[in-house]
Protein backbone atom coordinates (compact mmCIF):
# COMPACT_ATOMS: atom_id res chain seq x y z
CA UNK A 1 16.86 53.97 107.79
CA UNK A 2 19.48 51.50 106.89
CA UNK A 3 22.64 52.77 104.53
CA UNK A 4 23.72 50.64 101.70
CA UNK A 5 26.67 49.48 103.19
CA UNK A 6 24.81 48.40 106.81
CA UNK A 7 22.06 46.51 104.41
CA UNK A 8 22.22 43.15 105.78
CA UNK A 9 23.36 40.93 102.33
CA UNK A 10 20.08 39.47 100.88
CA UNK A 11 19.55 35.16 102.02
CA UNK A 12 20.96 32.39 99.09
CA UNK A 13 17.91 30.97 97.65
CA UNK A 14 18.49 26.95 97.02
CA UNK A 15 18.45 26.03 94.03
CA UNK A 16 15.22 24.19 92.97
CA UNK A 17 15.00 20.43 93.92
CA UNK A 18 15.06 19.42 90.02
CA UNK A 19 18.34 20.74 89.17
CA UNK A 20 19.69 19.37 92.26
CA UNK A 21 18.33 15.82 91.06
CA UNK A 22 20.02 16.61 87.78
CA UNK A 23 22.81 17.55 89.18
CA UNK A 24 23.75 14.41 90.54
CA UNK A 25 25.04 11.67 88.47
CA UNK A 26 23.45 8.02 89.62
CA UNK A 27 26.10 6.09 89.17
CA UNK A 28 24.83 3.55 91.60
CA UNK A 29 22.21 3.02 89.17
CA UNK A 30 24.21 3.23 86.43
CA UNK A 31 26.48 0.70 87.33
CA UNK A 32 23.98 -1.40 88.29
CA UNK A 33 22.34 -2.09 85.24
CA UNK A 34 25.78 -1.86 83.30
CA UNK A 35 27.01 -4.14 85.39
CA UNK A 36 25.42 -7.49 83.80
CA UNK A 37 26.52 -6.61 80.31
CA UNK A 38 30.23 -5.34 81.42
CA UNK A 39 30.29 -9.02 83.33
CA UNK A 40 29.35 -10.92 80.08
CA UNK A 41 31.53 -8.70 77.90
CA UNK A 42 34.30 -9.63 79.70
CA UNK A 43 34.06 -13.02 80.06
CA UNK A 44 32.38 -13.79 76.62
CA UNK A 45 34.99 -11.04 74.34
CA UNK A 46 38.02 -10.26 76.45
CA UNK A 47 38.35 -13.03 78.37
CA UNK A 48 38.99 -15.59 74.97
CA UNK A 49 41.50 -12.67 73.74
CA UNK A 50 43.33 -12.75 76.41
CA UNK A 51 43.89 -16.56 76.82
CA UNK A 52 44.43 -16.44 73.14
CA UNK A 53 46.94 -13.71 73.33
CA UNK A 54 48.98 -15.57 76.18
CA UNK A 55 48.35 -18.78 74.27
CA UNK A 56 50.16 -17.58 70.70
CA UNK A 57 53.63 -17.24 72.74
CA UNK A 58 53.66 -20.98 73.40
CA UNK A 59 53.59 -24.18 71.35
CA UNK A 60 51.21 -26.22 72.96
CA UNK A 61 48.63 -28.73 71.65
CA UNK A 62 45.79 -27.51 74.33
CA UNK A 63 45.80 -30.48 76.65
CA UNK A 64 47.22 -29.25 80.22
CA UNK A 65 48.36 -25.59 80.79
CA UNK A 66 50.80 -24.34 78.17
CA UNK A 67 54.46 -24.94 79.08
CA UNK A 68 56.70 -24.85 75.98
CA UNK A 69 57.47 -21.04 75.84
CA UNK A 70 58.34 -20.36 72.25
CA UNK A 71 57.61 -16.40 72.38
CA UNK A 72 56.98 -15.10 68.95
CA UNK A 73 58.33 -18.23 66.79
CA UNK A 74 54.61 -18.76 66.01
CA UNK A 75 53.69 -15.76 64.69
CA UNK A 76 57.17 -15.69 62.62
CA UNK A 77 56.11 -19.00 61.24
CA UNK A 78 53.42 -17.23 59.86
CA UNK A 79 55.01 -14.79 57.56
CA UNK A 80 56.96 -18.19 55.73
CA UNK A 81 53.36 -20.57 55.92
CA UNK A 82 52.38 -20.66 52.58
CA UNK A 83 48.96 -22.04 53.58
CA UNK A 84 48.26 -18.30 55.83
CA UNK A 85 49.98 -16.43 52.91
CA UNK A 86 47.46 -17.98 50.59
CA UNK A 87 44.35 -17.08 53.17
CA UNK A 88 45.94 -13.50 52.72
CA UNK A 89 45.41 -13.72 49.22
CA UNK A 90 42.14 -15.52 49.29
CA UNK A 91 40.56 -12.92 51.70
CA UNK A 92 41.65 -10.24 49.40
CA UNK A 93 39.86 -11.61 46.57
CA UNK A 94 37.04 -12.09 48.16
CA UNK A 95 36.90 -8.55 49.24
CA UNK A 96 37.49 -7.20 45.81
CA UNK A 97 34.98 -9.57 44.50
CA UNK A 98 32.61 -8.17 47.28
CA UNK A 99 33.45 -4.52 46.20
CA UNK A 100 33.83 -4.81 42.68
CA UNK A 101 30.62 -6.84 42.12
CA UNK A 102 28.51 -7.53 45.31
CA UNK A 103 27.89 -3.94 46.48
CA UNK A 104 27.21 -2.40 42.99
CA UNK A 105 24.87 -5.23 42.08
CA UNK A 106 23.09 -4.49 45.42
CA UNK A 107 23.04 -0.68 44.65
CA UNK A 108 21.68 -1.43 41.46
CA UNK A 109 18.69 -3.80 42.61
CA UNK A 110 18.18 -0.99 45.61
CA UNK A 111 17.17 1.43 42.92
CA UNK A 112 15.10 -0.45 40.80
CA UNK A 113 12.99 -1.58 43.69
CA UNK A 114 12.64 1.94 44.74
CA UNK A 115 11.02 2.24 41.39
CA UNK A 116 7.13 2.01 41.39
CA UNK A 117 6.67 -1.71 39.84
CA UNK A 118 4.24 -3.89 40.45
CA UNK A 119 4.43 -6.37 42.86
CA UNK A 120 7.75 -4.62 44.21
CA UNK A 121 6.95 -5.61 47.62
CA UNK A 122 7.58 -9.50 46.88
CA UNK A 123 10.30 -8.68 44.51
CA UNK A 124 11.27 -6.62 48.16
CA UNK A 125 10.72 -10.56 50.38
CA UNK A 126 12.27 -12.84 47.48
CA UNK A 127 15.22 -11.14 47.71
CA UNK A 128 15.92 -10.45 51.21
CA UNK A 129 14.79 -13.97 51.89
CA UNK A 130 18.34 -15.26 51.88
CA UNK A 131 19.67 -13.33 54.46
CA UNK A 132 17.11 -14.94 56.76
CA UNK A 133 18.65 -18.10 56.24
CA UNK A 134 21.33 -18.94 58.28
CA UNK A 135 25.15 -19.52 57.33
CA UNK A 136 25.22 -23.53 57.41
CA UNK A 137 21.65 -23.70 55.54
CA UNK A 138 23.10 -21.58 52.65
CA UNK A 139 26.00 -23.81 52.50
CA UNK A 140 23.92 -27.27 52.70
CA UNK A 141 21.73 -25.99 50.00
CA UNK A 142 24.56 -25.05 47.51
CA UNK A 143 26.12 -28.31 48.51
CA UNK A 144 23.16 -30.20 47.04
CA UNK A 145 23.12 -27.54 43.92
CA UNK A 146 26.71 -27.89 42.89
CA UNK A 147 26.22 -31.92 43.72
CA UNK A 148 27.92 -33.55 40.80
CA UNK A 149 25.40 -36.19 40.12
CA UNK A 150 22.08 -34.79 41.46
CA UNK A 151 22.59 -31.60 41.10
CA UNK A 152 20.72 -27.98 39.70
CA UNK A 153 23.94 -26.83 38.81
CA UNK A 154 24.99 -29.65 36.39
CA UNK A 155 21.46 -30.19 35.25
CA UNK A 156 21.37 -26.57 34.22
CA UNK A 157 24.33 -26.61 32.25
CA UNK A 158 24.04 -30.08 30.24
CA UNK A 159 20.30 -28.25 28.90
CA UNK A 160 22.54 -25.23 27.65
CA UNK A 161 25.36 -27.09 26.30
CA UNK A 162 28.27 -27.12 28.38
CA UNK A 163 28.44 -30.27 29.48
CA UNK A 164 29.15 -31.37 33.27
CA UNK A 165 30.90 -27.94 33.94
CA UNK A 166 28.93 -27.48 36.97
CA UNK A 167 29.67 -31.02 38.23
CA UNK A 168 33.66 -28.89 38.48
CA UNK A 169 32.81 -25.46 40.19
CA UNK A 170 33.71 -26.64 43.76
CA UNK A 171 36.25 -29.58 42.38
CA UNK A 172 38.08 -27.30 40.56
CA UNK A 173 40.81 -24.83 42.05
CA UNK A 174 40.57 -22.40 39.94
CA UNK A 175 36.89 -22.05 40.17
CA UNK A 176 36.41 -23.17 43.46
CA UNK A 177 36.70 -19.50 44.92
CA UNK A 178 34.61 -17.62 42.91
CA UNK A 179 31.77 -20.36 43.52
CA UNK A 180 32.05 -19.53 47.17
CA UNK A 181 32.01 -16.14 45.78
CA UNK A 182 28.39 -16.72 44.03
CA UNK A 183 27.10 -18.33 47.24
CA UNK A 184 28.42 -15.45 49.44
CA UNK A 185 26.47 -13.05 47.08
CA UNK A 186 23.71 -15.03 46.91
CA UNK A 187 23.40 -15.30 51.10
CA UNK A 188 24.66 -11.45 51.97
CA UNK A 189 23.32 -9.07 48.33
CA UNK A 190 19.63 -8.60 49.64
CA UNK A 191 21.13 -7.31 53.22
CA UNK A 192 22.93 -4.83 51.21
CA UNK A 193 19.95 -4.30 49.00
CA UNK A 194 17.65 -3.44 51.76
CA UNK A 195 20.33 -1.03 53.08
CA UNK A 196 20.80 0.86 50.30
CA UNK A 197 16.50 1.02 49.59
CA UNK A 198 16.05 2.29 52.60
CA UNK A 199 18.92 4.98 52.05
CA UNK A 200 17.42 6.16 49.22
CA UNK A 201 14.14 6.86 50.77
CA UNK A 202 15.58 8.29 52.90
CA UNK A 203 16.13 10.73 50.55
CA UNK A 204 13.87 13.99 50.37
CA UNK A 205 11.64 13.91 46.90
CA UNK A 206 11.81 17.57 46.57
CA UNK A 207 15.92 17.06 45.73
CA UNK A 208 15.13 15.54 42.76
CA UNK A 209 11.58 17.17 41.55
CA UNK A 210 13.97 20.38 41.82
CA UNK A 211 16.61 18.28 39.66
CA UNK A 212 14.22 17.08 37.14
CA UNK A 213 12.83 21.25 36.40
CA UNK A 214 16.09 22.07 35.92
CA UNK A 215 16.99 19.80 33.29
CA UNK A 216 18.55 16.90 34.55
CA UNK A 217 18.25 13.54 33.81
CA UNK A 218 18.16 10.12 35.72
CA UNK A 219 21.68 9.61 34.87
CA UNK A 220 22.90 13.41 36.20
CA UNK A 221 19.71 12.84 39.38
CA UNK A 222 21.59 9.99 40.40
CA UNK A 223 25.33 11.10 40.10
CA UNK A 224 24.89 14.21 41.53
CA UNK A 225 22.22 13.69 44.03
CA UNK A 226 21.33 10.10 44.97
CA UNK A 227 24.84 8.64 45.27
CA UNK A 228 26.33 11.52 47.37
CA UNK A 229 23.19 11.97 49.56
CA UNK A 230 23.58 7.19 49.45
CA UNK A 231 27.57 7.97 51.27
CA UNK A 232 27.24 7.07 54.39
CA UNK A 233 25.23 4.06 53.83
CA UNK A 234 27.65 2.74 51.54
CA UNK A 235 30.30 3.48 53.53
CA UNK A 236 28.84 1.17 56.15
CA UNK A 237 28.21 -1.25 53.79
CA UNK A 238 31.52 -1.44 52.65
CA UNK A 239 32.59 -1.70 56.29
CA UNK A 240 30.09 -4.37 57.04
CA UNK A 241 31.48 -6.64 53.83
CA UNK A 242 35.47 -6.21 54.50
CA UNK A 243 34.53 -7.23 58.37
CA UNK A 244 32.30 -9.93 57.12
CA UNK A 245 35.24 -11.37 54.79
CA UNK A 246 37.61 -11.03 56.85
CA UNK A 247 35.97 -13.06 59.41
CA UNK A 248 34.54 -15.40 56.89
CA UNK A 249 34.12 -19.40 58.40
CA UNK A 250 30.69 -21.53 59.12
CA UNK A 251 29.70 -20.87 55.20
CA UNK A 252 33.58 -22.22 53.82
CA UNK A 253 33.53 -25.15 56.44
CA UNK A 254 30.39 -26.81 55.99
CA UNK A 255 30.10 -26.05 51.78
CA UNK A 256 34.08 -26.74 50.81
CA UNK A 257 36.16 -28.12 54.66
CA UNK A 258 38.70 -25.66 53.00
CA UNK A 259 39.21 -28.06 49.52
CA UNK A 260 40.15 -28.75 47.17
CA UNK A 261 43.85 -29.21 48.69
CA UNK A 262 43.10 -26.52 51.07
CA UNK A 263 42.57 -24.11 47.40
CA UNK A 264 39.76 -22.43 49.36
CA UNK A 265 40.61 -21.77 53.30
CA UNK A 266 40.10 -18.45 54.78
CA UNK A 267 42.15 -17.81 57.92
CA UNK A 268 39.28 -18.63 60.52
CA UNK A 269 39.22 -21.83 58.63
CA UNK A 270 43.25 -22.23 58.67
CA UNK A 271 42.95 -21.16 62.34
CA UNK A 272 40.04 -24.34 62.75
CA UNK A 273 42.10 -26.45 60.80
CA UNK A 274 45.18 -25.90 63.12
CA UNK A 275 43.90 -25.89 66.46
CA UNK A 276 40.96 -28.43 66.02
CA UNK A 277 42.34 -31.11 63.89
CA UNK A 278 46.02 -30.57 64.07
CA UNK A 279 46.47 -29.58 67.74
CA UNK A 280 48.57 -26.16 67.48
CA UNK A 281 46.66 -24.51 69.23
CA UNK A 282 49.36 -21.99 70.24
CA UNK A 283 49.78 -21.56 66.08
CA UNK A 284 46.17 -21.17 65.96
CA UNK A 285 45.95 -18.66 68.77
CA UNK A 286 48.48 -16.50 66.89
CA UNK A 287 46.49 -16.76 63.83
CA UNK A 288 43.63 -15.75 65.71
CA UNK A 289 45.54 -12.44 67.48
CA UNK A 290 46.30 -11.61 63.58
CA UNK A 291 42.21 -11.98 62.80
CA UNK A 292 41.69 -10.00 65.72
CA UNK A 293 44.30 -7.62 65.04
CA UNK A 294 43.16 -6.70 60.65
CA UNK A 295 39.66 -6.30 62.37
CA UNK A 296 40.91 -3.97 64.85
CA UNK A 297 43.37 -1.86 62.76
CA UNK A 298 40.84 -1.74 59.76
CA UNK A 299 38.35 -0.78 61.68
CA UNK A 300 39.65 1.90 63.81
CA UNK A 301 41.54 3.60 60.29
CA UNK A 302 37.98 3.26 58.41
CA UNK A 303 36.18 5.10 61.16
CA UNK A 304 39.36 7.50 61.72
CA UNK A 305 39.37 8.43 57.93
CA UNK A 306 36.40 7.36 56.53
CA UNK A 307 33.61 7.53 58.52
CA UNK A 308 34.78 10.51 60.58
CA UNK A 309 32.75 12.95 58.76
CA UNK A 310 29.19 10.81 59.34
CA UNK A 311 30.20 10.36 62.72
CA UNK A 312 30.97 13.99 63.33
CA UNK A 313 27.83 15.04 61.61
CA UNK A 314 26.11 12.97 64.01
CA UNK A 315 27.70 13.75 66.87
CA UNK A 316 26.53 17.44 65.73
CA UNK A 317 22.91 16.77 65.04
CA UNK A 318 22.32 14.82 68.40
CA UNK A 319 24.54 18.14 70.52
CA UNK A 320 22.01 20.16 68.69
CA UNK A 321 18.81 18.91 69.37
CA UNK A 322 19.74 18.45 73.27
């Protein structure tokens, strides 16, 4: 009889042939379908920043390859261009409009619909039916409202007194922004309306059956339960608007071109107005790297300080059900 120390050491046994499949990464495969997207990605997104990038260090009018090497005299021109200074100011106002009014109004209609009215389900259509329409259809169709001849605008204010104050709203520039305003709201609040309604159903019933037993009211059941339990989807929101103004173009163009006496430019239309009609396009690239670069900055500090605690909660519940 064998000893334990002359008993022959018992055979590895393989591992089964599934966790040997999952074991190996296919990144054959992987690349393979990654590899159409990464190819349009790169020609579609970085390519156009990177020729924009190398174009902002030049003065050139886009005919021929850029020659005049100005390095960054084009993007110091911007901080004395009154015109870019004023899109500064413009975009701000926009997004303080957008957060001050837009996004509470939206909030506001999001809980009302969420009530049990009747008919809420067109209420639900009519006003999510903007957002369907595209930018340049919203514009034409508040170009023929705020016509000052023909138009609902000035129509609707003669039959309540004012006179031909509508006929002024885009002539004006001192009104001529918050008119774009309206028109933004009108386009983008029933996006943020559905948002929010689905947010709030979201929302378990029992949190505030529980509320209502102990006392609280629709006021308190909203403060302390709806609107905390409603932060990440406002948060997004919020992202989605700033982004949205920031970016802001086809809507300006086709309803205002920018005017009165450029009153109502953004910077992608400054950055249009400079490289399509004027011919800088080495100014406009460099407005264009500034675009890029708010979006960028904004966006990574939102998510790093913001939205970090949404996306490390999700990060959490996805680790946990694996």
């Amino acid at each position: 009889m064998l000893t334990d120390e002359r008993r022959p050491a018992p055979a590895a046994v393989p591992p089964p042939a599934e966790k040997v499949r999952r074991r190996r990464r296919p990144w054959p495969t992987v690349a393979l379908f990654l590899s159409p997207a990464l190819f349009l990605f790169a020609l579609l997104v970085l390519t156009p920043i990177v020729v924009a990038a190398y174009a902002s260090f030049f003065d050139w009018n886009g005919f021929g390859a850029p020659g005049n090497f100005v390095g960054l005299e084009n993007f110091r021109r911007l901080l004395t261009d009154e015109i870019f200074v004023g899109d500064l100011r413009r975009t701000l106002l926009l997004v303080a409009l957008s957060l001050g009014i837009q996004i509470p109004i939206s909030l506001a209609l999001a809980m009302l619909l969420n009530q049990p009215l009747r008919g809420r389900r067109v209420y639900r259509m009519l006003f999510f039916a903007p957002y369907v329409l595209s930018e340049v259809v919203t514009a034409v169709l508040f170009t023929m409202i705020f016509s000052p001849n023909q138009g609902l605008a000035n129509h609707i204010t003669q039959l309540i007194g004012l006179g031909d104050l509508g006929a002024t709203w885009l002539a004006d520039t001192d009104t001529v922004m918050y008119s774009l305003f309206f028109v933004i709201s009108w386009k983008y609040f029933g996006f943020h309306t559905i948002l929010y309604l689905a947010g709030r159903q979201s929302i378990p019933p029992e949190l505030h059956d529980a509320a209502a037993m102990d006392g609280a009211g629709p006021w308190q059941a909203f403060r302390h339960i709806t609107l905390p339990l409603l932060g990440p989807t406002i948060r997004i929101s919020v992202f989605l608007s700033v982004l949205g103004t920031i970016q802001l173009f086809d809507m300006v163009w086709v309803l205002t071109g920018g005017g009165p006496i450029r009153s109502s430019e953004t910077l992608a239309v400054t950055m249009f107005q400079e490289g399509f009609k004027r011919f800088h396009v080495g100014y406009a690239s460099a407005i264009s790297m500034v675009i890029f670069l708010i979006s960028v900055t904004f966006g990574l500090l939102y998510q790093r300080f913001v939205l970090r605690r949404d996306l490390e909660g999700a990060v959490t519940t996805m680790g946990d059900q694996r």
